[in-house]
N, C-alpha and C. Protein backbone atom coordinates (compact mmCIF):
# COMPACT_ATOMS: atom_id res chain seq x y z
N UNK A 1 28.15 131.49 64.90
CA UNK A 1 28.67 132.64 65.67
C UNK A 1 30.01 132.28 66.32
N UNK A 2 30.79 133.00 66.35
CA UNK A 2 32.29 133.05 66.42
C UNK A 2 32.42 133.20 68.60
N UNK A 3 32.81 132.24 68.58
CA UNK A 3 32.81 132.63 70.17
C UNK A 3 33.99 133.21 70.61
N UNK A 4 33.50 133.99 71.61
CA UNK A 4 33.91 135.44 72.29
C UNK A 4 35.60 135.18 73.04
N UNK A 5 35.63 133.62 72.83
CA UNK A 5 37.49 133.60 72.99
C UNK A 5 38.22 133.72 71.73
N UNK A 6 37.88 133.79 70.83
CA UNK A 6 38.37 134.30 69.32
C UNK A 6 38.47 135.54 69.59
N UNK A 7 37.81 136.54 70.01
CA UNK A 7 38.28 137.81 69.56
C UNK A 7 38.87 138.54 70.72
N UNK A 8 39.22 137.50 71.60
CA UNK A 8 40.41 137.89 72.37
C UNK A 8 41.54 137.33 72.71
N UNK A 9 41.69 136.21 71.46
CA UNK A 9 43.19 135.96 71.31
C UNK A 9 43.24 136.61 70.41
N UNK A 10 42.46 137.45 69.40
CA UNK A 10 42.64 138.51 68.57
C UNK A 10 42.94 139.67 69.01
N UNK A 11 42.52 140.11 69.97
CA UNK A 11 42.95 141.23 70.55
C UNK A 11 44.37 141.32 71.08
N UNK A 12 44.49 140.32 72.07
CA UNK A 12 45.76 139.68 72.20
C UNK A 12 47.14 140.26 71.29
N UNK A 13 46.66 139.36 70.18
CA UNK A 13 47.90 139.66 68.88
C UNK A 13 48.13 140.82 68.55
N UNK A 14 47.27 141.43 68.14
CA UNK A 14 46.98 143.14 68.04
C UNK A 14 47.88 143.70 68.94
N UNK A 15 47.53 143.94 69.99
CA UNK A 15 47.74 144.82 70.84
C UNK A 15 49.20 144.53 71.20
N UNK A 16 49.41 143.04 71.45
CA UNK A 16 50.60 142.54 72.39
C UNK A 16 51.51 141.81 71.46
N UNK A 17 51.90 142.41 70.61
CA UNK A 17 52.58 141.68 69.14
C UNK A 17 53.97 140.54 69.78
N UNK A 18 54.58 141.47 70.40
CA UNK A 18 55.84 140.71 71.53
C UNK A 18 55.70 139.91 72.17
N UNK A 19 54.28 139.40 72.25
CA UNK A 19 54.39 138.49 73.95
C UNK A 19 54.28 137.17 72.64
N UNK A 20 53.91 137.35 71.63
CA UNK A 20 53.59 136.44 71.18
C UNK A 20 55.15 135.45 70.61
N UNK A 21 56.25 136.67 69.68
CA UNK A 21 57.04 136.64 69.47
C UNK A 21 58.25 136.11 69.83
N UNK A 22 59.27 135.43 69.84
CA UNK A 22 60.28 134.34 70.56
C UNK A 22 61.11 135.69 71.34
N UNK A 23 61.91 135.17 72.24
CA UNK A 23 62.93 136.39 72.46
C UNK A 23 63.80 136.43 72.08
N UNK A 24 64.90 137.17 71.76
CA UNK A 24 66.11 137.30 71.74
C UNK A 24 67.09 136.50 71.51
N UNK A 25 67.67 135.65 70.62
CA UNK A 25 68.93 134.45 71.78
C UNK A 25 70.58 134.55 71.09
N UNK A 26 71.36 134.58 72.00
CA UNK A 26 72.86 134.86 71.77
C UNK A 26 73.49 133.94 71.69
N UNK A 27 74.93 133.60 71.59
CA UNK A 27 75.44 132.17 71.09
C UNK A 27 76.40 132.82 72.54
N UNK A 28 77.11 131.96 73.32
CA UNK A 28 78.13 132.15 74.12
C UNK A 28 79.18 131.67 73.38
N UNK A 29 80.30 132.51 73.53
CA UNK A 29 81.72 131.66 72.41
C UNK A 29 82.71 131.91 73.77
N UNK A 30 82.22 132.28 74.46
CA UNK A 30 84.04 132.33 75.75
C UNK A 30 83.05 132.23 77.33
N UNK A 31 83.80 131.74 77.89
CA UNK A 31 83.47 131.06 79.57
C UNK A 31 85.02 132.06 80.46
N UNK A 32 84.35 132.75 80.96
CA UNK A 32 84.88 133.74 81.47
C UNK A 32 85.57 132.99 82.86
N UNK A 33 84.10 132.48 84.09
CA UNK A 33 84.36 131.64 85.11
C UNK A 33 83.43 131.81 85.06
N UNK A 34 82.71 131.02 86.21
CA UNK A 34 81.67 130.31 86.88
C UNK A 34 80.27 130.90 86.32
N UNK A 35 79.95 132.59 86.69
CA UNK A 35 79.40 132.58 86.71
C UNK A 35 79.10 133.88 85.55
N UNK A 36 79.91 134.23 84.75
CA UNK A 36 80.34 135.07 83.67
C UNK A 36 80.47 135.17 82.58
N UNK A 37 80.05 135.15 81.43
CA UNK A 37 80.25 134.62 80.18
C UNK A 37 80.12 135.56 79.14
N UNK A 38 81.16 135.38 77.44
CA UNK A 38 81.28 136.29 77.07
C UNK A 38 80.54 135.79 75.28
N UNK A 39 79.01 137.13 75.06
CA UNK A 39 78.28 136.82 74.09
C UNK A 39 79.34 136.92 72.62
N UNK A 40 78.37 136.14 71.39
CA UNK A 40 78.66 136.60 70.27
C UNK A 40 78.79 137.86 69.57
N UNK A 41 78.00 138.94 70.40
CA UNK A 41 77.97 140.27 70.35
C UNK A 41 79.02 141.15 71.09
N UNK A 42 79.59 140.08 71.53
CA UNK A 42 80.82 141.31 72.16
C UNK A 42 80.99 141.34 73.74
N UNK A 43 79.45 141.74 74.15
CA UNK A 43 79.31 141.67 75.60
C UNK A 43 79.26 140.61 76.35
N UNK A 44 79.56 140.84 78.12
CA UNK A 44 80.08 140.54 78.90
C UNK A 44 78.68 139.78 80.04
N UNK A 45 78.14 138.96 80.31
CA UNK A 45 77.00 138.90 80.53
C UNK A 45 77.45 137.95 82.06
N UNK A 46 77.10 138.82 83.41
CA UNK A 46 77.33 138.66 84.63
C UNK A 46 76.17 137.55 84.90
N UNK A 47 75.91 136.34 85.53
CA UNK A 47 74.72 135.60 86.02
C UNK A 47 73.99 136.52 87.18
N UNK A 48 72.96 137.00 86.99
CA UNK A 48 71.99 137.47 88.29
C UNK A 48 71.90 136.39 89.37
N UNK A 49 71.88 136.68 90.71
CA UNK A 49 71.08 136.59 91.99
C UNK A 49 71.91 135.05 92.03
N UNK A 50 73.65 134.72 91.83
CA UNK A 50 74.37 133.51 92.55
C UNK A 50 75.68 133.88 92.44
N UNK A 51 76.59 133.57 92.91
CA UNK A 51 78.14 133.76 92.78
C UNK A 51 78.55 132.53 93.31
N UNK A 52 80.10 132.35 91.76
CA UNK A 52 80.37 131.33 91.65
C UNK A 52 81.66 131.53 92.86
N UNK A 53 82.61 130.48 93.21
CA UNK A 53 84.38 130.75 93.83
C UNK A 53 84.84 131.46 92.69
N UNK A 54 85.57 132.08 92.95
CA UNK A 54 86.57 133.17 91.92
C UNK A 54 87.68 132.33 91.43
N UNK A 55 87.65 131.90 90.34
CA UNK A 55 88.79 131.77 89.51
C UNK A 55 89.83 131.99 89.52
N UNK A 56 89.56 133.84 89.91
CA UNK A 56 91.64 134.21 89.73
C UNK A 56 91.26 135.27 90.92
N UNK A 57 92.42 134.35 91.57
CA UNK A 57 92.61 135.50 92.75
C UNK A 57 93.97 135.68 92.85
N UNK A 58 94.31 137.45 92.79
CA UNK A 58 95.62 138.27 93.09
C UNK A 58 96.22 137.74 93.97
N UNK A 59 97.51 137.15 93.65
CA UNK A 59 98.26 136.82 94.99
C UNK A 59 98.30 135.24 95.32
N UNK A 60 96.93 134.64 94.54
CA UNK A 60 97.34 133.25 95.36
C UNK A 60 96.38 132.32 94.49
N UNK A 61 95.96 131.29 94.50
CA UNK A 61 95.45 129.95 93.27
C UNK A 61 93.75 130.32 93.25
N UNK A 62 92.94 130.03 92.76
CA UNK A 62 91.57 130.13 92.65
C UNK A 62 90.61 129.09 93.59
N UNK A 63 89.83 130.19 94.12
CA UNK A 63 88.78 129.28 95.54
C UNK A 63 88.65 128.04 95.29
N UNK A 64 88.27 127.87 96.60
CA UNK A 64 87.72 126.03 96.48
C UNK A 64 86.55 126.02 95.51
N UNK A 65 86.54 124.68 94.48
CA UNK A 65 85.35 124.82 93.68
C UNK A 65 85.64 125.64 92.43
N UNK A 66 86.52 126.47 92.30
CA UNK A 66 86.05 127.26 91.41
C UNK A 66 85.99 126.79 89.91
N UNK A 67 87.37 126.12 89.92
CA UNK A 67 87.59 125.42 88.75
C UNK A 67 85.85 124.47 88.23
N UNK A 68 85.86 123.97 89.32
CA UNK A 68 84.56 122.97 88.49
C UNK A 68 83.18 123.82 87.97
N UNK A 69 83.32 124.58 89.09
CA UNK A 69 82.32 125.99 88.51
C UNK A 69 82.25 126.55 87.15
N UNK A 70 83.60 126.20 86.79
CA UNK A 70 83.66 127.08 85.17
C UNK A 70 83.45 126.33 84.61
N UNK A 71 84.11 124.58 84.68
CA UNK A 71 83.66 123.80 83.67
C UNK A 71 82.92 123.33 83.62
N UNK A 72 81.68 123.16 84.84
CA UNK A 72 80.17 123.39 84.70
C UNK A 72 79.81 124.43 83.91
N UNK A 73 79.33 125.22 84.17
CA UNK A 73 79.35 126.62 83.48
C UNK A 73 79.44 126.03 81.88
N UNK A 74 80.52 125.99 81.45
CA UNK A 74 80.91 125.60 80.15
C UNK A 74 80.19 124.97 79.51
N UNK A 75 80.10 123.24 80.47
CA UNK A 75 78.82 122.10 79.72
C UNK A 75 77.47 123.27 79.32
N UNK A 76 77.31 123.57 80.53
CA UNK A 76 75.93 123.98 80.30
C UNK A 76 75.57 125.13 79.17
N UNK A 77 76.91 125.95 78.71
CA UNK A 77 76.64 126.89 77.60
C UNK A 77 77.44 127.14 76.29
N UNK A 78 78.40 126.53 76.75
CA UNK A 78 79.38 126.94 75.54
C UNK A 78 79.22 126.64 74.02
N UNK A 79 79.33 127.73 73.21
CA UNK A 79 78.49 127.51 71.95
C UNK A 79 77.17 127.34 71.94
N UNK A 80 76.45 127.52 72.92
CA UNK A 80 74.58 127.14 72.36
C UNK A 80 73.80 128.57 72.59
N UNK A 81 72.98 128.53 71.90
CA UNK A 81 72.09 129.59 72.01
C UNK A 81 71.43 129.17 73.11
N UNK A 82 71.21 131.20 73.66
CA UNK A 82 71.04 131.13 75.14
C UNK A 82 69.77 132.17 75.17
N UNK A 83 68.59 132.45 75.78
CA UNK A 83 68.08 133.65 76.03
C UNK A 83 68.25 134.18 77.59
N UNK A 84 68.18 135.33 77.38
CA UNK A 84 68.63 136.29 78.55
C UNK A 84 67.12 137.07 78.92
N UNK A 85 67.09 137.09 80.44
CA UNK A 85 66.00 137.62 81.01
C UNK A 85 66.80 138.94 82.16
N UNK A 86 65.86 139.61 81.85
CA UNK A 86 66.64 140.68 82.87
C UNK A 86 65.85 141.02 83.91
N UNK A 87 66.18 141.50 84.64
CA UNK A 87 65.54 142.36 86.33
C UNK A 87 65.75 143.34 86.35
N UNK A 88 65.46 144.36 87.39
CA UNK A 88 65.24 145.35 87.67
C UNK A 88 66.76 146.36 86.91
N UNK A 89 68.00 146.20 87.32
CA UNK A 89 69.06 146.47 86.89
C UNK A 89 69.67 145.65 85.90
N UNK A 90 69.40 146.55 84.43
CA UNK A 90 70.21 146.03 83.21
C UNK A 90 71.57 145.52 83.67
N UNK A 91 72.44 146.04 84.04
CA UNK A 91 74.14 146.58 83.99
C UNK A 91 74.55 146.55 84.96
N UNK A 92 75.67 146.21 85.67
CA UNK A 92 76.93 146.59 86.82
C UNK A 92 77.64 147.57 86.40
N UNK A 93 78.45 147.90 87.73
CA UNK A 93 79.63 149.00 87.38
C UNK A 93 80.18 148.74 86.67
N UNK A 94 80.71 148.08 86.38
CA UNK A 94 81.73 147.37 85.18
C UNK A 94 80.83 147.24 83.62
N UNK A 95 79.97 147.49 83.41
CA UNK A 95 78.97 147.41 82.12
C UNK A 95 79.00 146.08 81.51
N UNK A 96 78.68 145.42 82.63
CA UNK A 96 78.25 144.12 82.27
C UNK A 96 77.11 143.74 82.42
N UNK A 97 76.01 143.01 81.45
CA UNK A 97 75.15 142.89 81.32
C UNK A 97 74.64 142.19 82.52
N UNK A 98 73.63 142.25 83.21
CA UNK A 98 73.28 141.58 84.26
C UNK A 98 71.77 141.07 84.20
N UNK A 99 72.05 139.10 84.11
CA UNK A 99 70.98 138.75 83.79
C UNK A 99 70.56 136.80 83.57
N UNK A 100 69.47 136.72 83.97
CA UNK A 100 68.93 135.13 83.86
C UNK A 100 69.41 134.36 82.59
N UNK A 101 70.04 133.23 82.67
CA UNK A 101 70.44 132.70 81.28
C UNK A 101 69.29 131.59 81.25
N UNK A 102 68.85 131.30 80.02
CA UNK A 102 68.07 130.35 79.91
C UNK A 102 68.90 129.38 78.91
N UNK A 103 69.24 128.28 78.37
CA UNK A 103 69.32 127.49 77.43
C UNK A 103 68.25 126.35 77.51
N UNK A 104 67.35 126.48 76.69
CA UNK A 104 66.07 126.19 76.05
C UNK A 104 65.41 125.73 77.71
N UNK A 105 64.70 124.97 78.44
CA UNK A 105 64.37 124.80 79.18
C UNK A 105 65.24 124.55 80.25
N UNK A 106 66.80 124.98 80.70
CA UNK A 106 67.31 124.48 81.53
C UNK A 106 67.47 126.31 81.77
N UNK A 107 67.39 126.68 83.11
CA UNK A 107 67.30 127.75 83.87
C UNK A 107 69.02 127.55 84.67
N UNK A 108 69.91 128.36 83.77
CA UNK A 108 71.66 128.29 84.00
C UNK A 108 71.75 128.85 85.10
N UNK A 109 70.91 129.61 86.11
CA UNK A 109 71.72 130.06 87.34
C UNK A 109 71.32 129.57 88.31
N UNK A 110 69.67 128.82 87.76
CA UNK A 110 69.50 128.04 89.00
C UNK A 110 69.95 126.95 89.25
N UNK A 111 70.05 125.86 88.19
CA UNK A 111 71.07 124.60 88.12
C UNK A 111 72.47 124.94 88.96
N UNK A 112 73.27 125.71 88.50
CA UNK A 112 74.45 126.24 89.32
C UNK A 112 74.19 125.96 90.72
N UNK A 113 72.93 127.12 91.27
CA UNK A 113 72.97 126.89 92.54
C UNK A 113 72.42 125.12 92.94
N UNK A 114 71.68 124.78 92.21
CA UNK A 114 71.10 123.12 93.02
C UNK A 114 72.45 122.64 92.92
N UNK A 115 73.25 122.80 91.89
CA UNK A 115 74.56 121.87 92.50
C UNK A 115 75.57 121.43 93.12
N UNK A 116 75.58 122.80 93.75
CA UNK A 116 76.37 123.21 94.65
C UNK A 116 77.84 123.87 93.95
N UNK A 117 77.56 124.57 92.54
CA UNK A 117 78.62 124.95 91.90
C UNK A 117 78.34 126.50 92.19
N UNK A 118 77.48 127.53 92.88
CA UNK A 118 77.06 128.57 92.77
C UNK A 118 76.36 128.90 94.15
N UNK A 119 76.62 129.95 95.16
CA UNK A 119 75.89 130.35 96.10
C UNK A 119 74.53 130.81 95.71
N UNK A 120 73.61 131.33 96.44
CA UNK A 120 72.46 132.09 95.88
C UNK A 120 73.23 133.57 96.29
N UNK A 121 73.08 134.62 95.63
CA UNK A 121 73.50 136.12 96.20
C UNK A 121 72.37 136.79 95.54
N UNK A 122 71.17 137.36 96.55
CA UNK A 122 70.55 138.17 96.61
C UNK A 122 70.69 139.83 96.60
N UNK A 123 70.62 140.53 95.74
CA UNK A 123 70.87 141.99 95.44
C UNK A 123 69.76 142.48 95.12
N UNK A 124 68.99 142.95 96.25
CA UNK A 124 68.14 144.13 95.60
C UNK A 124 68.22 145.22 95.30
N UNK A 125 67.43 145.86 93.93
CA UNK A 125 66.12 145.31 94.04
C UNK A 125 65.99 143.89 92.67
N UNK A 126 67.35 143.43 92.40
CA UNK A 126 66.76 142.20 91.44
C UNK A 126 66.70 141.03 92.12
N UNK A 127 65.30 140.95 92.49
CA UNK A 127 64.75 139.95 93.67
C UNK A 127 63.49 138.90 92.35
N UNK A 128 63.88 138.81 91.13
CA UNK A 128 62.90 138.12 90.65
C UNK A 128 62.96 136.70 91.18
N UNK A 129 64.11 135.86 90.66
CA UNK A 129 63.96 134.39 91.12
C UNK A 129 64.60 134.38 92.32
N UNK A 130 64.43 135.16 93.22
CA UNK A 130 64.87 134.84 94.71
C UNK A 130 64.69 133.21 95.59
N UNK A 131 62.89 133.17 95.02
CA UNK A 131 62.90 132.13 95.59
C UNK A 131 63.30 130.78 95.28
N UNK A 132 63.40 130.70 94.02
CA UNK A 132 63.71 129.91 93.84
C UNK A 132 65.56 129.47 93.83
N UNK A 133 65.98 130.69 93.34
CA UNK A 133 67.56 130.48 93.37
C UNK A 133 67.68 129.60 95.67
N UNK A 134 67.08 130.18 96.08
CA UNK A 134 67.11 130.30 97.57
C UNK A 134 66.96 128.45 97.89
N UNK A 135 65.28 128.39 97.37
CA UNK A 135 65.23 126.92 97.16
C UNK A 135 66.32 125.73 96.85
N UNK A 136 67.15 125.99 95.78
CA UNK A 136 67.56 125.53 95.13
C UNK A 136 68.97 125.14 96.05
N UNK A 137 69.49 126.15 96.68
CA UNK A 137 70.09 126.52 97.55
C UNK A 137 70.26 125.82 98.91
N UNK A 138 69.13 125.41 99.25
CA UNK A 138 68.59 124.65 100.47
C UNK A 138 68.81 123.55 99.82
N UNK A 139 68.20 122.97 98.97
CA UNK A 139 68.95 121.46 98.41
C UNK A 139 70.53 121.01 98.74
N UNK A 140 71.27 122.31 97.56
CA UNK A 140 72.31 121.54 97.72
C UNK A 140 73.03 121.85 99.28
N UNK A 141 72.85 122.41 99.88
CA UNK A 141 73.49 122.99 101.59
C UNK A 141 73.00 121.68 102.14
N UNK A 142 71.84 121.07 102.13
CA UNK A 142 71.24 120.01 102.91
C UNK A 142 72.42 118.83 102.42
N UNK A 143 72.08 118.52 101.47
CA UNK A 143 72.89 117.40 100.52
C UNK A 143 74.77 117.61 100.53
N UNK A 144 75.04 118.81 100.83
CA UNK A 144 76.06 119.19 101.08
C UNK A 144 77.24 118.92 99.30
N UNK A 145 76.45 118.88 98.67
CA UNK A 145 76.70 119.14 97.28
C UNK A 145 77.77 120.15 96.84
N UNK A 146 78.88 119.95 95.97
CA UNK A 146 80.03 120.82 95.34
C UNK A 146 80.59 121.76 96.67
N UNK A 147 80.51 123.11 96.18
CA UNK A 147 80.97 123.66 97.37
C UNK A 147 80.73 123.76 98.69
N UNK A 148 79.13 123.22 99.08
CA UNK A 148 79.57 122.82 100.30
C UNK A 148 79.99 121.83 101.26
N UNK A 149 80.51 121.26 100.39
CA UNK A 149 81.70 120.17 100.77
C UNK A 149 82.47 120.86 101.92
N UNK A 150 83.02 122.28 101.68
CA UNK A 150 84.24 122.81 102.41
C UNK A 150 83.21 123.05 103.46
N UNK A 151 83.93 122.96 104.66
CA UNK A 151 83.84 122.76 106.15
C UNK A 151 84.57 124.59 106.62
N UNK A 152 83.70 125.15 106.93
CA UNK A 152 84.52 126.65 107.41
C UNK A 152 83.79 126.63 109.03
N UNK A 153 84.95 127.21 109.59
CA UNK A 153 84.30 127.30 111.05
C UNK A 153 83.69 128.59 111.61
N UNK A 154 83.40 129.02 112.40
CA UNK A 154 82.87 130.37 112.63
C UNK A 154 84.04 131.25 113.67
N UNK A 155 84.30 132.40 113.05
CA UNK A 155 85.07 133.49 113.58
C UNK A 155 84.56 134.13 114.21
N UNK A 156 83.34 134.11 114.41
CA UNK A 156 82.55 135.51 115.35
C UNK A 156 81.47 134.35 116.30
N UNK A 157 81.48 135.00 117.24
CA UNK A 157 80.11 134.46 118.22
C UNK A 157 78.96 135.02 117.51
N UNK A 158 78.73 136.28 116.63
CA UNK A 158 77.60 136.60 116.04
C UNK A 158 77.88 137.67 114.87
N UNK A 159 77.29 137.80 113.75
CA UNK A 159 77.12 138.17 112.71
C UNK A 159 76.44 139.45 112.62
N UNK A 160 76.88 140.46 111.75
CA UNK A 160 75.80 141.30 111.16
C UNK A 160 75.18 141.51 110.00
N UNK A 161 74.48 141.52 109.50
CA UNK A 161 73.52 141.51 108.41
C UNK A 161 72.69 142.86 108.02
N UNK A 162 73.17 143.17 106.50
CA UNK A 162 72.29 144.53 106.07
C UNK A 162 71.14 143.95 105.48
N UNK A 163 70.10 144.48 105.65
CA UNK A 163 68.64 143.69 105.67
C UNK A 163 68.76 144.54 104.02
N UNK A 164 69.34 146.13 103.45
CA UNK A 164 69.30 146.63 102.73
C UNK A 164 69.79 145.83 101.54
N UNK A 165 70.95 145.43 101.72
CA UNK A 165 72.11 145.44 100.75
C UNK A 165 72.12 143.48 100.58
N UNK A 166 71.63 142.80 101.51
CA UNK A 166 71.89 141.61 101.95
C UNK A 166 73.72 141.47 102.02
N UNK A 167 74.13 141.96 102.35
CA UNK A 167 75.62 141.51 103.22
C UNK A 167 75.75 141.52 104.31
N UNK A 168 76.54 140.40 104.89
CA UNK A 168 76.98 139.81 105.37
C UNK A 168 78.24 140.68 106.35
N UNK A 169 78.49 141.03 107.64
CA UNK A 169 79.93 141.63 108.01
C UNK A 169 79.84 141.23 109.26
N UNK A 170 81.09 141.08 109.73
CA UNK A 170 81.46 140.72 111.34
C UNK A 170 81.31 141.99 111.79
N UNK A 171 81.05 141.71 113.18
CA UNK A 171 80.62 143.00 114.32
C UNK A 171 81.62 144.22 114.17
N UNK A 172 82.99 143.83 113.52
CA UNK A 172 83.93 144.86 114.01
C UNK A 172 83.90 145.67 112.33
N UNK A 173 83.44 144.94 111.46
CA UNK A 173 83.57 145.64 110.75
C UNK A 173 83.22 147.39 110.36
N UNK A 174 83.90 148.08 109.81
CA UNK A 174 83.80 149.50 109.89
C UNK A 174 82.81 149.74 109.35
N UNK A 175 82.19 149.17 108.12
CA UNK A 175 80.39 149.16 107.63
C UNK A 175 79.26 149.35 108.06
N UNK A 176 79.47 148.38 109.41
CA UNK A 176 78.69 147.76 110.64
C UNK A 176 77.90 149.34 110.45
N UNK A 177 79.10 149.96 111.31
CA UNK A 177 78.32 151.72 111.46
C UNK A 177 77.67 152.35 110.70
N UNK A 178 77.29 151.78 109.35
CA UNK A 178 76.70 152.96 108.36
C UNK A 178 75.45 152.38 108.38
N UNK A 179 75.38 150.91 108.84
CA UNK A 179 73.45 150.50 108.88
C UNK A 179 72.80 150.96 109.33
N UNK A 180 71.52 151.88 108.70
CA UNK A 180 70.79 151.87 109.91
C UNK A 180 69.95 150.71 110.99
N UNK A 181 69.67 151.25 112.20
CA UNK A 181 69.17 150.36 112.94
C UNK A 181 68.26 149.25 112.28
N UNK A 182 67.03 150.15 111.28
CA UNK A 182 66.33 149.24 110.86
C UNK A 182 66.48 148.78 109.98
N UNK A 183 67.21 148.29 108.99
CA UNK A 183 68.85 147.43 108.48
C UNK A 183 69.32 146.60 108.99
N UNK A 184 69.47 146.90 110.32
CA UNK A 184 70.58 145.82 110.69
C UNK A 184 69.54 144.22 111.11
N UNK A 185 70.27 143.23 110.43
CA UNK A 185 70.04 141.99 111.29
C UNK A 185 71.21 141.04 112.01
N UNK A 186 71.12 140.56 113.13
CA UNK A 186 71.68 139.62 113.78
C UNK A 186 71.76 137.89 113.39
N UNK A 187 73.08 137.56 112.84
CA UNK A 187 72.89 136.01 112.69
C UNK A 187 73.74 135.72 113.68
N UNK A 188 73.75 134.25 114.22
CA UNK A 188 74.58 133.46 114.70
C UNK A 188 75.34 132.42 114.81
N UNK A 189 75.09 132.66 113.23
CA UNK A 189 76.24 131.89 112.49
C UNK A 189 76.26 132.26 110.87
N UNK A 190 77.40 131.81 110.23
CA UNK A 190 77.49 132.14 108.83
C UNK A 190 76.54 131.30 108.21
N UNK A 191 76.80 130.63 107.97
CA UNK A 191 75.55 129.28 107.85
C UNK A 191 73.87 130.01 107.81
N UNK A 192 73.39 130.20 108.31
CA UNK A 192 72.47 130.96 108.56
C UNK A 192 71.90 131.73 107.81
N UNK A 193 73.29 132.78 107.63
CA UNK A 193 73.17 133.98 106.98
C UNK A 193 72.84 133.78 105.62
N UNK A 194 73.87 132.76 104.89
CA UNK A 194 73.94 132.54 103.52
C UNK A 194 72.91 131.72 102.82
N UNK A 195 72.42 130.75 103.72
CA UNK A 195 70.95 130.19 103.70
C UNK A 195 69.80 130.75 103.10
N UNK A 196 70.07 132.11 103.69
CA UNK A 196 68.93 133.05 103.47
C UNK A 196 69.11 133.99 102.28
N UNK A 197 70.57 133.53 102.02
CA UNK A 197 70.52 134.80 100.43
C UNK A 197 71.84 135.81 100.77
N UNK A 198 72.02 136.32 102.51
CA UNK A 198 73.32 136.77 102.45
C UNK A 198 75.04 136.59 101.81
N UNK A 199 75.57 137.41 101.41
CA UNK A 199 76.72 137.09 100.67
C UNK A 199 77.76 137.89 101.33
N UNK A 200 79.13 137.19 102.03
CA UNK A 200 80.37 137.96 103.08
C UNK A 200 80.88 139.15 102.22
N UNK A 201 80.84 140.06 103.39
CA UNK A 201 81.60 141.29 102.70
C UNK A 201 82.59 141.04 102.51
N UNK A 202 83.17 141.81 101.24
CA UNK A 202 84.22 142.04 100.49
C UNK A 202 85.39 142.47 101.00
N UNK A 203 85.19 143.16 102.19
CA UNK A 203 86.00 144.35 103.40
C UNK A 203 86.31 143.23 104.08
N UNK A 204 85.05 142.62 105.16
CA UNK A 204 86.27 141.79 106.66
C UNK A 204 86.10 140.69 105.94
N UNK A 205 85.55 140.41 105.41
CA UNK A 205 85.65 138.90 104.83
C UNK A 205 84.73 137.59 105.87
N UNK A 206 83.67 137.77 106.65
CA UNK A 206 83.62 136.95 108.21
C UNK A 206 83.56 135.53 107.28
C-alpha cells in the first residue's frame, strides 16, 4: 500500500505545476549604478527596499561611496544570470522594474546593505524583506562599514518622520503639514531614523 505522502506530493504537482518549476532568470549586460541595472531584455530593473549614493549628480561629482557602490554592484552581477522576485509593486514612475535580485544563492540587495554599499529604504507597501534588509543594516551601521564611514552631524534638534511613506523631513519642512497626526513620528536624531528604515526627503534634504 502506497503511503498517503505519495499522493500528496502528487497532488502537489497537479495542482501547483509552478511551484515546482525553476523561475525566470535574466543575464544583466549594463550596471547602471549602485543599485540599478540594465536586463538582456531591454529593461531597467530598480533594487527593492535599499538605495545606493547617486552616481551622477546635476551640478556637482557623485556621493560619497557611490562609485564603490557600482563597482560592487558590478562584481556581484555583471553578465550572470540573475532571478528576480517581486513585491507588492511591479514598476516605478519611471517603468522600471522594481525588484529582489537573486544570483544563485547570494541575495544582491541584501549583501549591498551588510556592506555598507546600500542604505535599507523601506517603501510601503513592499515591506517583504524588511527585516532582514533592516538587519543587515544594523551590522554594517554598528561596524561602521562603506558608507558609514562618513561622519554627518545633525541640523535639527529633532526630526520628523512619515510613519506612512517612511520619510524622513526636518520640522520646517513644507511636507511636515500634509502628515497626518497619526503619521507623524518624532526622531532625535538622523541616525535613528535611518536605522529603522527611514530615507531623507528629497525636498529639505535633513
Amino acid at each position: 500500500m502506497k503511503k498517503p505522502g505519495f499522493f500528496l506530493i502528487l497532488f502537489c504537482l497537479i495542482m501547483f505545476p509552478a511551484v515546482t518549476s525553476f523561475a525566470k532568470e535574466y543575464v544583466v549586460n549594463k550596471i547602471i549604478d549602485g543599485d540599478t541595472v540594465q536586463l538582456d531584455t531591454g529593461e531597467t530593473v530598480r533594487y527593492l527596499g535599499m538605495d545606493t549614493p547617486e552616481l551622477y549628480v546635476k551640478g556637482s561629482g557623485p556621493e560619497f561611496y557611490a562609485r564603490e557602490a557600482a563597482r560592487y554592484n558590478k562584481k556581484l552581477v555583471q553578465m550572470k544570470k540573475v532571478r528576480l522576485e517581486f513585491d507588492v509593486e511591479r514598476k516605478d514612475h519611471h517603468g522600471r522594474l522594481l525588484a529582489y535580485v537573486f544570483v544563485k544563492n547570494v541575495f544582491v540587495n541584501a549583501e549591498l546593505v551588510k556592506l555598507g554599499y546600500a542604505k535599507a529604504m523601506i517603501k510601503p507597501p513592499n515591506v517583504k524583506y524588511k527585516d532582514i534588509l533592516l538587519k543587515n543594516q544594523k551590522i554594517a551601521m554598528d561596524e561602521e562599514r562603506g558608507l558609514w564611514q562618513e561622519k554627518k552631524r545633525e541640523t535639527e534638534v529633532t526630526y520628523t518622520g512619515n510613519k506612512r511613506s517612511y520619510t524622513l523631513h526636518r520640522p520646517s519642512c513644507p511636507l511636515v503639514s500634509k502628515i497626518s497626526d497619526k503619521n507623524k513620528i518624532v526622531f532625535r536624531s538622523r541616525f535613528d531614523a535611518i536605522k529603522v528604515g527611514y530615507s531623507p526627503c528629497k525636498q529639505c534634504k535633513p
